[in-house]
Protein backbone atom coordinates (compact mmCIF):
# COMPACT_ATOMS: atom_id res chain seq x y z
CA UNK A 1 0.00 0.00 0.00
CA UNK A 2 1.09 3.66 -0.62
CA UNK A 3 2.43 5.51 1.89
CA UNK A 4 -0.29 8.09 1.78
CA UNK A 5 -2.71 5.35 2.70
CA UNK A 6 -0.63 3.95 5.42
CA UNK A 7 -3.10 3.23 8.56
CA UNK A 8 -0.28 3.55 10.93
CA UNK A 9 0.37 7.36 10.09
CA UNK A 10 -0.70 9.09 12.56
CA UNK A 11 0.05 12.94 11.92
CA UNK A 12 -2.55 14.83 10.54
CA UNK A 13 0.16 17.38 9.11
CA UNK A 14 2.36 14.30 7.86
CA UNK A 15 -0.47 12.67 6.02
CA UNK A 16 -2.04 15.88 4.68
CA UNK A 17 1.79 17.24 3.51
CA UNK A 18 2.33 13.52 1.56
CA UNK A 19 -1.51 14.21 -0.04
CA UNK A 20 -0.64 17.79 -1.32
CA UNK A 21 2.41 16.30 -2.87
CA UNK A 22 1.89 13.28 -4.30
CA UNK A 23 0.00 11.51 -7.41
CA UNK A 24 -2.79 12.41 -5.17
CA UNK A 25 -1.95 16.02 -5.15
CA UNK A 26 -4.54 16.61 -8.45
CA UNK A 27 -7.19 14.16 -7.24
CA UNK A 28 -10.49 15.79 -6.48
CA UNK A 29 -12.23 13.27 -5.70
CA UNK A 30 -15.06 13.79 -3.31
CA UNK A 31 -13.63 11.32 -0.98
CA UNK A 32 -9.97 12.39 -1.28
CA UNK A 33 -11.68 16.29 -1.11
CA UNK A 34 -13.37 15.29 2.71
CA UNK A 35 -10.45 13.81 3.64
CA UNK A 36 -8.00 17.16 3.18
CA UNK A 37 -10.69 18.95 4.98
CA UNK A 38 -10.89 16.52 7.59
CA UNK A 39 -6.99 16.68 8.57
CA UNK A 40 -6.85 20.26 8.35
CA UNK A 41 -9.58 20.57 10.94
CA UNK A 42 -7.26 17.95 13.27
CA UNK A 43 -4.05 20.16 12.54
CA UNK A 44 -5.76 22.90 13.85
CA UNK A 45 -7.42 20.94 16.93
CA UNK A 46 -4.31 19.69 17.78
CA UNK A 47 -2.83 22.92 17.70
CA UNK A 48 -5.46 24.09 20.10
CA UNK A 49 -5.08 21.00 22.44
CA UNK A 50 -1.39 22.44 23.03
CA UNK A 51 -2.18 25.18 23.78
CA UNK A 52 -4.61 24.19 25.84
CA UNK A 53 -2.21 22.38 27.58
CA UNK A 54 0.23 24.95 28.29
CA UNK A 55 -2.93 27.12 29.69
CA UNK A 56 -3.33 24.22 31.77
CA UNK A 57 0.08 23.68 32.93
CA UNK A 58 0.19 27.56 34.03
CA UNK A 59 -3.41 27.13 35.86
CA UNK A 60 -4.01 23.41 36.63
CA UNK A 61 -6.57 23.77 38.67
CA UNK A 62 -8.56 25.72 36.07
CA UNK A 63 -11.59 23.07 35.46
CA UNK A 64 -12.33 24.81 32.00
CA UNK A 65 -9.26 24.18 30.53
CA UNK A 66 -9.51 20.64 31.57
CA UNK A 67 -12.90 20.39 30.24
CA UNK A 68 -12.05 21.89 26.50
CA UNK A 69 -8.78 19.07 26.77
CA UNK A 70 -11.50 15.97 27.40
CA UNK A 71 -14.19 17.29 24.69
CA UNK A 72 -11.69 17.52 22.38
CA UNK A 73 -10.10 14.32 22.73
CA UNK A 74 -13.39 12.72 22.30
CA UNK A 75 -13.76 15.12 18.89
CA UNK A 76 -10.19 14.18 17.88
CA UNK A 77 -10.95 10.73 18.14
CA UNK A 78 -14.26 10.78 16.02
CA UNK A 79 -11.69 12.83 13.67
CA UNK A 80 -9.30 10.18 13.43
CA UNK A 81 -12.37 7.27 12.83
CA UNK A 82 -13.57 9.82 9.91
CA UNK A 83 -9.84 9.35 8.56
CA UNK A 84 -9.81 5.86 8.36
CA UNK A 85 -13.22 5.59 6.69
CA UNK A 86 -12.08 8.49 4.30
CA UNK A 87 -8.77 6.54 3.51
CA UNK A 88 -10.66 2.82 3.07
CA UNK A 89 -13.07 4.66 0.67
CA UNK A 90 -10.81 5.83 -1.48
CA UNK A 91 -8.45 2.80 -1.43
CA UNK A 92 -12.12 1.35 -2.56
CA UNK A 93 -12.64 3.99 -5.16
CA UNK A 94 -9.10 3.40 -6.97
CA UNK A 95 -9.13 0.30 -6.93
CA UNK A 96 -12.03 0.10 -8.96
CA UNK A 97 -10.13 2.38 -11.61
CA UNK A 98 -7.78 0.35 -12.49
């Protein structure tokens, strides 16, 4: 399997950087199309959950910074499921291309 379909990548920015370079690069394909949009919204969740916790590091006992951290690990998680049903759909969709 291509690298860009590897199930054991795990970086959003990784994964999205080898899609926006690759044979895959000039694929619209509705599938492919989700699944950009899908790992830019982790990038920038992930982003947030840092600084999130370095808010939290600075004021640990703030309960609404550890609230935001545990709702978004649940949304980054859902995220992440998307993924994989994003990636297995389009595996699906080229290999009934060829």
């Amino acid at each position: 399997s291509r690298q860009v379909l590897d199930r054991t990548m795990t970086d959003a920015a990784a994964l999205l950087a080898s899609l926006d370079t690759g044979a895959e690069a000039s694929d619209s394909s509705p599938s492919l199309v989700e699944l950009r949009r899908e790992l830019h919204s982790i990038t920038h969740l992930e982003r947030s959950q840092e600084e999130l916790r370095a808010a939290l590091g600075e004021s640990p006992d703030d309960a609404d910074y550890a609230e935001a951290l545990a709702e978004n690990e649940g949304v980054l998680t859902r995220k992440w499921q998307r993924v994989a049903e994003l990636k297995q759909r389009y595996e699906d969709e080229r290999k009934l291309m060829v």
